[in-house]
Protein backbone atom coordinates (compact mmCIF):
# COMPACT_ATOMS: atom_id res chain seq x y z
CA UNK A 1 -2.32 21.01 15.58
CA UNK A 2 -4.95 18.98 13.21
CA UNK A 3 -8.52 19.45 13.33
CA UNK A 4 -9.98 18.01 10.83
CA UNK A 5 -13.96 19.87 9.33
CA UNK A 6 -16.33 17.59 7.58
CA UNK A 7 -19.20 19.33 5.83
CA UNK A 8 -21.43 17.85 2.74
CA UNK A 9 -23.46 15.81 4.56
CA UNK A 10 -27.47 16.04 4.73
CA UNK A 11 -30.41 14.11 3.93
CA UNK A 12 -30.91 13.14 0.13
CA UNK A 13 -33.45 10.69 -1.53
CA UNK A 14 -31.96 7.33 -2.45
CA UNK A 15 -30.40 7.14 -5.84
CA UNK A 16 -28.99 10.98 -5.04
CA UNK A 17 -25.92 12.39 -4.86
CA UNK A 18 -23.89 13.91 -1.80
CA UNK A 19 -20.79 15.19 -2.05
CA UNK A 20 -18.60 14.93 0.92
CA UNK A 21 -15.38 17.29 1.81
CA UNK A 22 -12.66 16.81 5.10
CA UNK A 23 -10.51 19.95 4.75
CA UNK A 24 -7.88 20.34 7.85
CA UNK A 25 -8.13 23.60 9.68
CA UNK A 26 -5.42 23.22 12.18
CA UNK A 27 -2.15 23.47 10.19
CA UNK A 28 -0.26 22.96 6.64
CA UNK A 29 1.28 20.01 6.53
CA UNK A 30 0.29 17.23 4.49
CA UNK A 31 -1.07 13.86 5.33
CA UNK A 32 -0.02 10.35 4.37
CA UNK A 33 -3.25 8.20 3.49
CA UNK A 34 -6.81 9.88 4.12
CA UNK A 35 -9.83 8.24 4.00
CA UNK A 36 -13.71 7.82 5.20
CA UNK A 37 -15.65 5.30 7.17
CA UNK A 38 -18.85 5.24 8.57
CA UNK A 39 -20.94 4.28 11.44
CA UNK A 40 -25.06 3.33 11.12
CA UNK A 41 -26.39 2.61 14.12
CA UNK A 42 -25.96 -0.25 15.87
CA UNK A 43 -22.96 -1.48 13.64
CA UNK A 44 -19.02 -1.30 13.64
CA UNK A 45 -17.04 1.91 12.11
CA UNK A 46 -16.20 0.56 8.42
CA UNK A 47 -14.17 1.72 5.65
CA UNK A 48 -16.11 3.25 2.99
CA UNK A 49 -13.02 4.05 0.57
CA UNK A 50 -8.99 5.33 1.38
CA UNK A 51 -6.30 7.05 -0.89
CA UNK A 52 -3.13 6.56 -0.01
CA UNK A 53 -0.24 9.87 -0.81
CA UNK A 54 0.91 8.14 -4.05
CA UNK A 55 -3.03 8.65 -5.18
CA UNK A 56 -4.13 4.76 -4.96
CA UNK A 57 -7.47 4.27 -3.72
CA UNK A 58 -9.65 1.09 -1.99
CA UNK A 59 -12.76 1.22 -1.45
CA UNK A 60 -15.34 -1.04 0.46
CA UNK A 61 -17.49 -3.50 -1.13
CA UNK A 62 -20.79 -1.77 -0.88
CA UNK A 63 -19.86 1.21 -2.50
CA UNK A 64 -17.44 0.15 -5.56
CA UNK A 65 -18.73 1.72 -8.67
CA UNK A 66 -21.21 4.15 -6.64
CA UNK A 67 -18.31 6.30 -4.65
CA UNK A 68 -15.09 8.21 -5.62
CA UNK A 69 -12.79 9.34 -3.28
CA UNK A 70 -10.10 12.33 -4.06
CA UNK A 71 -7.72 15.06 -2.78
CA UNK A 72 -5.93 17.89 -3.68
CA UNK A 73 -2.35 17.90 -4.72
CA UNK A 74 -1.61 20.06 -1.16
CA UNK A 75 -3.10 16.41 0.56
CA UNK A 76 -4.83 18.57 3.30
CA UNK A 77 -7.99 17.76 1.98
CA UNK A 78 -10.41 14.91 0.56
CA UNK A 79 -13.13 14.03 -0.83
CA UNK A 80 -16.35 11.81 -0.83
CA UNK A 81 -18.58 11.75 -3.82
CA UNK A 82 -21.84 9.69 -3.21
CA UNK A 83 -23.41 8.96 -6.44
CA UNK A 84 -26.83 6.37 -6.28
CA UNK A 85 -27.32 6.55 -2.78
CA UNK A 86 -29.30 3.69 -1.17
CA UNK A 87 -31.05 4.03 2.21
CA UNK A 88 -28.06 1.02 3.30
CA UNK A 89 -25.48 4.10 3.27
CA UNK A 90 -27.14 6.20 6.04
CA UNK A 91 -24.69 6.81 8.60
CA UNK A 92 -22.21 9.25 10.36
CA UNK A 93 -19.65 9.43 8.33
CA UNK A 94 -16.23 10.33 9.60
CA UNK A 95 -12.96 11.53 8.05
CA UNK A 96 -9.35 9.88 8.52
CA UNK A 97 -6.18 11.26 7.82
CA UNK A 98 -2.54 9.57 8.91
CA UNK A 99 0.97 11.68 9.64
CA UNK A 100 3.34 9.30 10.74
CA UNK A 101 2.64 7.30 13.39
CA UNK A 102 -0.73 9.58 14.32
CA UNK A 103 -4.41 8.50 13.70
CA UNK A 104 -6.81 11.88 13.22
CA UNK A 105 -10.26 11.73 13.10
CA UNK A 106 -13.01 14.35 12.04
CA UNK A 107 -15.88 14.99 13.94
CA UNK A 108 -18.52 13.01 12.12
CA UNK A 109 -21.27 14.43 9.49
CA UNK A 110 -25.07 12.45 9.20
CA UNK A 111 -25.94 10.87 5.74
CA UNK A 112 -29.16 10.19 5.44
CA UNK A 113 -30.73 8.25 2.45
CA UNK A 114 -34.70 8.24 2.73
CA UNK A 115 -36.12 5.12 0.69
């Protein structure tokens, strides 16, 4: 069973940091690419930045240079960290992590970036 825990997230003036983690609670085994995207209001889900199991990494436009994305050698877990936040990233932010041919999805932690 996956169930994959986000924690990190919180409300942070804009040109803070956040730190995000996705650690997987429901089992061992490791994951294939795991990633985040987020959601503001009134806009599509979007990927914010992926690393794939050989360690390569995307990331979207709007955060290149800002955001690093990492996991642990195990690849149960990842991480987000949110370096010169603008009030443009607040959003739910969701985890992703791929097995196969299964999508998982955390349940969502709020950034918020005050201006």
């Amino acid at each position: 069973q996956v169930r994959l825990v986000e924690s990190g997230g919180g409300l942070v003036q804009a040109g803070g940091s956040l730190r995000l983690s996705c650690a997987n609670s429901g089992s061992t085994f490791s994951f294939n690419d795991m990633g985040w995207y987020r959601q503001a209001p009134g806009k599509h889900r979007e990927l914010v930045a992926r690393i794939s199991s050989g360690g390569g990494t995307n990331y979207g436009d709007s955060v290149v240079g800002r955001f690093t994305i990492s996991r642990d050698n195990a690849k149960t877990r990842v991480d987000l960290q949110m370096n010169s936040l603008k009030a443009e990233d607040t959003a739910v932010y969701y985890c992703q992590a791929l097995y196969g041919a299964f999508t998982y999805w955390g349940q969502g932690t709020q950034v918020t970036v005050s201006s």
